[in-house]
Each structure stands twice: as structure tokens, then as C-alpha cells.
PDB file of N, CA and C in Angstrom:
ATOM      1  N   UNK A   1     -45.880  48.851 -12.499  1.00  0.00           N
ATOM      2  CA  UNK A   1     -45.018  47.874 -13.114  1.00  0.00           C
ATOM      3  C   UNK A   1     -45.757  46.532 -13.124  1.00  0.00           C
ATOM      4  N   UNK A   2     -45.832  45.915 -14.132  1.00  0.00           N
ATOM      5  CA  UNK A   2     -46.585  44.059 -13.903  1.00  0.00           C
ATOM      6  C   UNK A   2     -45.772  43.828 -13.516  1.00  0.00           C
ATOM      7  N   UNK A   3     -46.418  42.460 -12.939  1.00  0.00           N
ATOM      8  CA  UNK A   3     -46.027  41.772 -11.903  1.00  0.00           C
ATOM      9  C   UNK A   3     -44.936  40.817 -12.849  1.00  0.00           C
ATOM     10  N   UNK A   4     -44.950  40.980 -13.303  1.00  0.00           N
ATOM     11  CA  UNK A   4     -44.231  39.691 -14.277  1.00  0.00           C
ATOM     12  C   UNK A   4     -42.903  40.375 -14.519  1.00  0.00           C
ATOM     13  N   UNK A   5     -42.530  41.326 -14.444  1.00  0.00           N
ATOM     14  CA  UNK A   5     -41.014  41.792 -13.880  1.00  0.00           C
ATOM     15  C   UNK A   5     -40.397  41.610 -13.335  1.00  0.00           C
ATOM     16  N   UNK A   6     -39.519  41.170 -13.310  1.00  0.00           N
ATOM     17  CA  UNK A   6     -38.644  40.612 -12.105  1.00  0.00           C
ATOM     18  C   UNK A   6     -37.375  40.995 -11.322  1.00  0.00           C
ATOM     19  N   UNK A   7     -37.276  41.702 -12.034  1.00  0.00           N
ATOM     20  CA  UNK A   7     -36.041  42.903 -11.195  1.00  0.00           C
ATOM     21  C   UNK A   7     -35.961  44.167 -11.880  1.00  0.00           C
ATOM     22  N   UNK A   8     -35.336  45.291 -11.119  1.00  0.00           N
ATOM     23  CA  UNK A   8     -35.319  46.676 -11.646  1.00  0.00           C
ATOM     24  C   UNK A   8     -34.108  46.944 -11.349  1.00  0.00           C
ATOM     25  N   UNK A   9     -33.720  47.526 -12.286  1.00  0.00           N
ATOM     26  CA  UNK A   9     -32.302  48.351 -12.121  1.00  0.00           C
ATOM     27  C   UNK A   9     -32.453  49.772 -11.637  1.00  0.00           C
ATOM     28  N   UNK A  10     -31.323  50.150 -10.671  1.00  0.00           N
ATOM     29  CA  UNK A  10     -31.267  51.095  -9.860  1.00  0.00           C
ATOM     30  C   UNK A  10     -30.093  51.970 -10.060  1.00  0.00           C
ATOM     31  N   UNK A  11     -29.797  53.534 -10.512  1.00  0.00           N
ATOM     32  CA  UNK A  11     -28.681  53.800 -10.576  1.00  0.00           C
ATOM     33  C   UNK A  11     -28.343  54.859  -9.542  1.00  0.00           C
ATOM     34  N   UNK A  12     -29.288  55.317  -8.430  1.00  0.00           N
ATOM     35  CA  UNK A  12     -29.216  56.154  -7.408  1.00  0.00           C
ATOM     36  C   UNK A  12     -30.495  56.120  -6.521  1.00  0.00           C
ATOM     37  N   UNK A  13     -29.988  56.428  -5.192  1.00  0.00           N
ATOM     38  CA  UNK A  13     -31.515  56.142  -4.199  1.00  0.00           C
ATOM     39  C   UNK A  13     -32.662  56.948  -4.649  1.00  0.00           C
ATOM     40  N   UNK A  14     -32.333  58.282  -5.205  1.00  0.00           N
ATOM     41  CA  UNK A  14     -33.406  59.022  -5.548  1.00  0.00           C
ATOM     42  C   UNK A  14     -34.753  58.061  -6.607  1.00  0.00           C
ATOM     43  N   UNK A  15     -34.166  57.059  -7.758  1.00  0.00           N
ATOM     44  CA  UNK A  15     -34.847  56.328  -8.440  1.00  0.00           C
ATOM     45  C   UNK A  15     -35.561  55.453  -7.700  1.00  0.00           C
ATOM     46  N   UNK A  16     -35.193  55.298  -6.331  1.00  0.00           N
ATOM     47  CA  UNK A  16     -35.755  54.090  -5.724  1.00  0.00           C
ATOM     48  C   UNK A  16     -37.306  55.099  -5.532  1.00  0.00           C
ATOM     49  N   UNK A  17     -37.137  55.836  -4.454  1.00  0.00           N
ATOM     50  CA  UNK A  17     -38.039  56.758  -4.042  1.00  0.00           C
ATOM     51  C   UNK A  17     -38.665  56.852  -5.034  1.00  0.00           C
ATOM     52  N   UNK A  18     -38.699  57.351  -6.346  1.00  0.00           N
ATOM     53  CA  UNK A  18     -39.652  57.425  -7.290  1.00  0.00           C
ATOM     54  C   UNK A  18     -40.177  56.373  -7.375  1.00  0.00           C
ATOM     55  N   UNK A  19     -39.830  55.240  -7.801  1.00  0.00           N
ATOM     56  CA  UNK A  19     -40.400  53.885  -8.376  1.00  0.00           C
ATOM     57  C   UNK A  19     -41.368  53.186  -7.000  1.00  0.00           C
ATOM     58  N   UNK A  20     -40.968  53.445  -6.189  1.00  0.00           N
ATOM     59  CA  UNK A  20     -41.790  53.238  -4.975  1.00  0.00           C
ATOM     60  C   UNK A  20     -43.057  54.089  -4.698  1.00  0.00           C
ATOM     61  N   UNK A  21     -43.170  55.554  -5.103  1.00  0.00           N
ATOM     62  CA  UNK A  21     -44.357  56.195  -5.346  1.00  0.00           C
ATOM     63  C   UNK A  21     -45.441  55.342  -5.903  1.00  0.00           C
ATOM     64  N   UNK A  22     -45.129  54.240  -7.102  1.00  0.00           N
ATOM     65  CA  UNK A  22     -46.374  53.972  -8.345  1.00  0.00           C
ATOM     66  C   UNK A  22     -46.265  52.804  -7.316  1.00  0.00           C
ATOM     67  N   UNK A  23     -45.190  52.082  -7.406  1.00  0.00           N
ATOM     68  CA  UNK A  23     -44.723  50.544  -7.273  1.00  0.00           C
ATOM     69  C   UNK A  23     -44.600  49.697  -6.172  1.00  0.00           C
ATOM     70  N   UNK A  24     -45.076  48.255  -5.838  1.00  0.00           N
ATOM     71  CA  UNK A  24     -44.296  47.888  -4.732  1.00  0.00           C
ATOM     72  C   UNK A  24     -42.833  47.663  -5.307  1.00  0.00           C
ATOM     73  N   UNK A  25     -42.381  47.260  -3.730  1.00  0.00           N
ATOM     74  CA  UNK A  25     -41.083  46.407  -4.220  1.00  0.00           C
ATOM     75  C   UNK A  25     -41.263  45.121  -4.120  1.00  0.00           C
ATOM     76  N   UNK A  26     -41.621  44.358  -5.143  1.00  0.00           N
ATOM     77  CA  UNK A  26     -41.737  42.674  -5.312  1.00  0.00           C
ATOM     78  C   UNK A  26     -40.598  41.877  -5.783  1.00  0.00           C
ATOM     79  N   UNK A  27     -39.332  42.990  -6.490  1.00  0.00           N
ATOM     80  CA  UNK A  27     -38.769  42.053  -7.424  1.00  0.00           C
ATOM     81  C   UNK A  27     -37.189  42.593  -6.883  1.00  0.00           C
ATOM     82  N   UNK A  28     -36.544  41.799  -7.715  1.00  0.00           N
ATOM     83  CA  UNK A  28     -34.707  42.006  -7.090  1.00  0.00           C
ATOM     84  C   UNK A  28     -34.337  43.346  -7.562  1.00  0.00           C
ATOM     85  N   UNK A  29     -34.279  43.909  -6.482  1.00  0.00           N
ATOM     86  CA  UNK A  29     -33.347  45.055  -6.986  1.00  0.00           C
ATOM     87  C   UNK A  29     -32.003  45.258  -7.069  1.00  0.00           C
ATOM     88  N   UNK A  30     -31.715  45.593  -8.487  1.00  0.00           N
ATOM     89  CA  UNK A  30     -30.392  45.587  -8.994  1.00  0.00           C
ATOM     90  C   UNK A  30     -29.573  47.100  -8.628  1.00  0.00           C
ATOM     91  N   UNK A  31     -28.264  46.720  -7.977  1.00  0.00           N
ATOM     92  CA  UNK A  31     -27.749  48.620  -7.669  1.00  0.00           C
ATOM     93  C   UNK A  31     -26.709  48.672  -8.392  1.00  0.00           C
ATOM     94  N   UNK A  32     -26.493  50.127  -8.887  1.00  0.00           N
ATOM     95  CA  UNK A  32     -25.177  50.284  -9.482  1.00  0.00           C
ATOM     96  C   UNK A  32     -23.958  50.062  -8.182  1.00  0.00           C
ATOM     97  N   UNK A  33     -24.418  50.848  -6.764  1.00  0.00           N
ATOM     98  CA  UNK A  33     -23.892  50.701  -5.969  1.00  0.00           C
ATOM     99  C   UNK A  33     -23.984  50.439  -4.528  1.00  0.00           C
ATOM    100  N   UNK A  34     -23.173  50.771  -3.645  1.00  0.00           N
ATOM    101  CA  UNK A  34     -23.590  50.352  -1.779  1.00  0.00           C
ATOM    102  C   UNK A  34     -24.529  51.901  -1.565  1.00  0.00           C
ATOM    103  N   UNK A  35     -24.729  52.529  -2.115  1.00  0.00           N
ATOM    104  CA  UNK A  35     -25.019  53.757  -1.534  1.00  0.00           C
ATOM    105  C   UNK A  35     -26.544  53.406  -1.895  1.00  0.00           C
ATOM    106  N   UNK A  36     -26.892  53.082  -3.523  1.00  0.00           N
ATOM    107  CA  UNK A  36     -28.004  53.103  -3.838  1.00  0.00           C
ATOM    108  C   UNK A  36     -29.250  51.782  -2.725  1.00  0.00           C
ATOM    109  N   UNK A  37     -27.758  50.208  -3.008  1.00  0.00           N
ATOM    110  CA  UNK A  37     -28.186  49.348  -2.234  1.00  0.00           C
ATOM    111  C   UNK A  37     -28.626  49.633  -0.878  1.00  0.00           C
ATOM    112  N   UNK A  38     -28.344  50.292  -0.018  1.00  0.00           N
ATOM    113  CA  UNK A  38     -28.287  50.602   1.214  1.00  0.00           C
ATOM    114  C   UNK A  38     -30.192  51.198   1.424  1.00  0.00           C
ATOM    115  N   UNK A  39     -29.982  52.074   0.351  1.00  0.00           N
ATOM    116  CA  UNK A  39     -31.680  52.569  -0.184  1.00  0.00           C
ATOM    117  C   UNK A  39     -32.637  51.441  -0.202  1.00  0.00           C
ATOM    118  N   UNK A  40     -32.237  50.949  -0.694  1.00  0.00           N
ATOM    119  CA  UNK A  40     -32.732  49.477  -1.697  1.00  0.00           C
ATOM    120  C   UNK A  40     -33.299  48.190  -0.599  1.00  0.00           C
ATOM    121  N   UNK A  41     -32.515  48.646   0.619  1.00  0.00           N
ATOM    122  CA  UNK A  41     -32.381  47.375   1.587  1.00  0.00           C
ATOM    123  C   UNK A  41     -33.457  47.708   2.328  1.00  0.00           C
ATOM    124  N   UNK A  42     -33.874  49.104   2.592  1.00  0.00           N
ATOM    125  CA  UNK A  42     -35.214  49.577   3.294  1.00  0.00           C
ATOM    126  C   UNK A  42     -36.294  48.946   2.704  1.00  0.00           C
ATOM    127  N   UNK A  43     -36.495  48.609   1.964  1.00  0.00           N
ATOM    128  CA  UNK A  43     -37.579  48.425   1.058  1.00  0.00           C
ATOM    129  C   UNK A  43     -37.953  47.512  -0.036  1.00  0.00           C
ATOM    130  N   UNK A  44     -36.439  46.500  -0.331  1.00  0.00           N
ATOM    131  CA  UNK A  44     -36.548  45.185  -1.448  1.00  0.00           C
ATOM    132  C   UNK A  44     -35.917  44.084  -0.205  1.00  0.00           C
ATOM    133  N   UNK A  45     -36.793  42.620  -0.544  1.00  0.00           N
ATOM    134  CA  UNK A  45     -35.778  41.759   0.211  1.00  0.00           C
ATOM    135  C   UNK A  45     -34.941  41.589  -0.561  1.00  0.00           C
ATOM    136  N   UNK A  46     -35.453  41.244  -1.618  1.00  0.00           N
ATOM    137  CA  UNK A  46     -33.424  40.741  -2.098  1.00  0.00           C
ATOM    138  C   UNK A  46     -32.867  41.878  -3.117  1.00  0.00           C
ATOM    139  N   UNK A  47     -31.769  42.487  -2.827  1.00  0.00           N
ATOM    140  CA  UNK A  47     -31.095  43.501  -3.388  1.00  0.00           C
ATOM    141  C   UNK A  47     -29.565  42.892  -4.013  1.00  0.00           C
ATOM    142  N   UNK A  48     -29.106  43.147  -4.885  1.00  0.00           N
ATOM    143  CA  UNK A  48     -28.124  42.831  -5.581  1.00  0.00           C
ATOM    144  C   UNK A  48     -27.014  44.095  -6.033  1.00  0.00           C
ATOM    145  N   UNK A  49     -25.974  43.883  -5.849  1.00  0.00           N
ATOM    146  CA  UNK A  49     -25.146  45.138  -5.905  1.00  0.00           C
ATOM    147  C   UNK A  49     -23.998  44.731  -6.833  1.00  0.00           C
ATOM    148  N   UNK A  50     -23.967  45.650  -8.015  1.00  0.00           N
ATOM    149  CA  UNK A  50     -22.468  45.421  -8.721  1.00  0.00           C
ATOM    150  C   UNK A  50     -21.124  45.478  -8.253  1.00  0.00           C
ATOM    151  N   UNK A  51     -20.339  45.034  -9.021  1.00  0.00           N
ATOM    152  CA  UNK A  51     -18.842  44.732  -8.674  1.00  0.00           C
ATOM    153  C   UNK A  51     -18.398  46.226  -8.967  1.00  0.00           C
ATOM    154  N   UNK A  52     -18.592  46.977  -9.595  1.00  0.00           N
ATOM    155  CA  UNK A  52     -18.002  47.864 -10.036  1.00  0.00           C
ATOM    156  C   UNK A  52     -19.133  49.054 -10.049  1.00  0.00           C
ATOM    157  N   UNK A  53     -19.456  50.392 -10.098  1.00  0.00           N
ATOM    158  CA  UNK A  53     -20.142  51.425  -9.796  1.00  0.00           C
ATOM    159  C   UNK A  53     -20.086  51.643 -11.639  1.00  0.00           C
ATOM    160  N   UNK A  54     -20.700  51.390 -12.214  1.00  0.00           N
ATOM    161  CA  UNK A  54     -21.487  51.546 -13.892  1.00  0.00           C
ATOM    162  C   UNK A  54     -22.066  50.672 -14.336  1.00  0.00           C
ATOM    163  N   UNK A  55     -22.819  51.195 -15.363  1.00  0.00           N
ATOM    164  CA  UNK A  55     -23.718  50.666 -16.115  1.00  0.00           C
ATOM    165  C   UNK A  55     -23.600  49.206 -16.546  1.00  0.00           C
ATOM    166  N   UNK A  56     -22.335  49.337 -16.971  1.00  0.00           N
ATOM    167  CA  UNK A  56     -22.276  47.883 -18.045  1.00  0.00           C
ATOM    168  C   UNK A  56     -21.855  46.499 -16.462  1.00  0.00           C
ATOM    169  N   UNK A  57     -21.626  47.266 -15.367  1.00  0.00           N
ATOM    170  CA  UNK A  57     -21.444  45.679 -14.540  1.00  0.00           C
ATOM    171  C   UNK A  57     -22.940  45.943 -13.705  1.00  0.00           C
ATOM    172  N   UNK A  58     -23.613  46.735 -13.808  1.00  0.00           N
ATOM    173  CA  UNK A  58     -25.286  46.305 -13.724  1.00  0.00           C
ATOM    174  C   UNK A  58     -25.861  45.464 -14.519  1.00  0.00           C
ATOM    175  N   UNK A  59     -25.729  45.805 -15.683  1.00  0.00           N
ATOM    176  CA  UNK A  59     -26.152  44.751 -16.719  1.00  0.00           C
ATOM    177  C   UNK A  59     -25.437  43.048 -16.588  1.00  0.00           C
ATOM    178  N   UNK A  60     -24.045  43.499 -16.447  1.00  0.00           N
ATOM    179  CA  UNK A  60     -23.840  42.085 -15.875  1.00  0.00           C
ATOM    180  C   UNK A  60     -24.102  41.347 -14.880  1.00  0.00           C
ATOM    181  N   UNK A  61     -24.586  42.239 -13.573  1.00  0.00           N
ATOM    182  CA  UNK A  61     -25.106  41.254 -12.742  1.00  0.00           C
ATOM    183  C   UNK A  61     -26.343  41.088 -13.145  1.00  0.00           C
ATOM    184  N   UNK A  62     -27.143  41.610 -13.571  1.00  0.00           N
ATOM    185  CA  UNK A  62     -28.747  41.327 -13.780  1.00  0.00           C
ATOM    186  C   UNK A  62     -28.448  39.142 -14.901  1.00  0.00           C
ATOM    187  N   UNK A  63     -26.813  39.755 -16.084  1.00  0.00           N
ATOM    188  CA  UNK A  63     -27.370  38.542 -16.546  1.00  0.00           C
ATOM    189  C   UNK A  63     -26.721  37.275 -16.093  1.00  0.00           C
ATOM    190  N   UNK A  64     -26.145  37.411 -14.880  1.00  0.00           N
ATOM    191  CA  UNK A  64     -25.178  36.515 -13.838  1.00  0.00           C
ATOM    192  C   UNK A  64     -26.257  35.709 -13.094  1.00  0.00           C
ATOM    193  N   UNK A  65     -27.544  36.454 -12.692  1.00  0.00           N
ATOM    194  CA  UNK A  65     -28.605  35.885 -12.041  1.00  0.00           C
ATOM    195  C   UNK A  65     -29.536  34.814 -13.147  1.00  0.00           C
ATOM    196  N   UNK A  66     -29.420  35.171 -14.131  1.00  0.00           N
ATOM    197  CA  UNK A  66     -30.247  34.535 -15.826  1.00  0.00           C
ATOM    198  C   UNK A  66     -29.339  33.230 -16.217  1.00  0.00           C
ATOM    199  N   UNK A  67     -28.174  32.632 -15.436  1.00  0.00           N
ATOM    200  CA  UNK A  67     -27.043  32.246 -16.792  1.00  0.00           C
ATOM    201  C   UNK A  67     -27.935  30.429 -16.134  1.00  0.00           C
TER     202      UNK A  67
END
């Protein structure tokens, strides 16, 4: 991943584990949920977790951090 990314969206721990194979963790990780976050916390400092468990309030927190 370049470095010039700045956060990744996460929709289950299993994705973390993959993306961590290629990747560090440098950037905010975004969770759909506490289960994924919890993953997320091993291994990103700053982790971010939606209000709600789907897609579309991932996307909203990613653009809550942008406004």
C-alpha cells in the first residue's frame, strides 16, 4: 500500500490479517465493527469504529474524519 494512504477500511478481522501479510499498519483503521476493531487494536494505533455494523456508516465515519 503507499504510504500516502491514509486509512483502510475494515469489514472483518480476517481482512486485517491479510492486509498485514503485504502491509504495515501506518494509517487509521476504519471498522465496520467492535469485533473487527478489537483485531485492529493489536496492530493500528488509531482505530476508528462505526456507529452502526454496515457499509454505508463506514463510509461515514471515514468522511466525519475529512469534514
Amino acid at each position: 500500500m503507499p504510504e500516502t494512504v491514509e486509512g483502510i477500511l475494515f469489514y472483518s478481522p480476517s481482512t486485517i490479517e491479510s492486509y498485514l501479510l503485504k502491509n504495515k499498519p501506518n494509517q487509521v483503521a476504519y471498522c465496520i465493527g467492535e469485533t473487527t476493531a478489537k483485531e485492529a487494536r493489536k496492530h493500528f494505533k488509531e482505530v476508528k469504529v462505526a456507529n452502526i455494523p454496515d457499509m454505508e456508516s463506514v463510509i461515514d465515519l471515514v468522511n466525519e474524519s475529512y469534514k
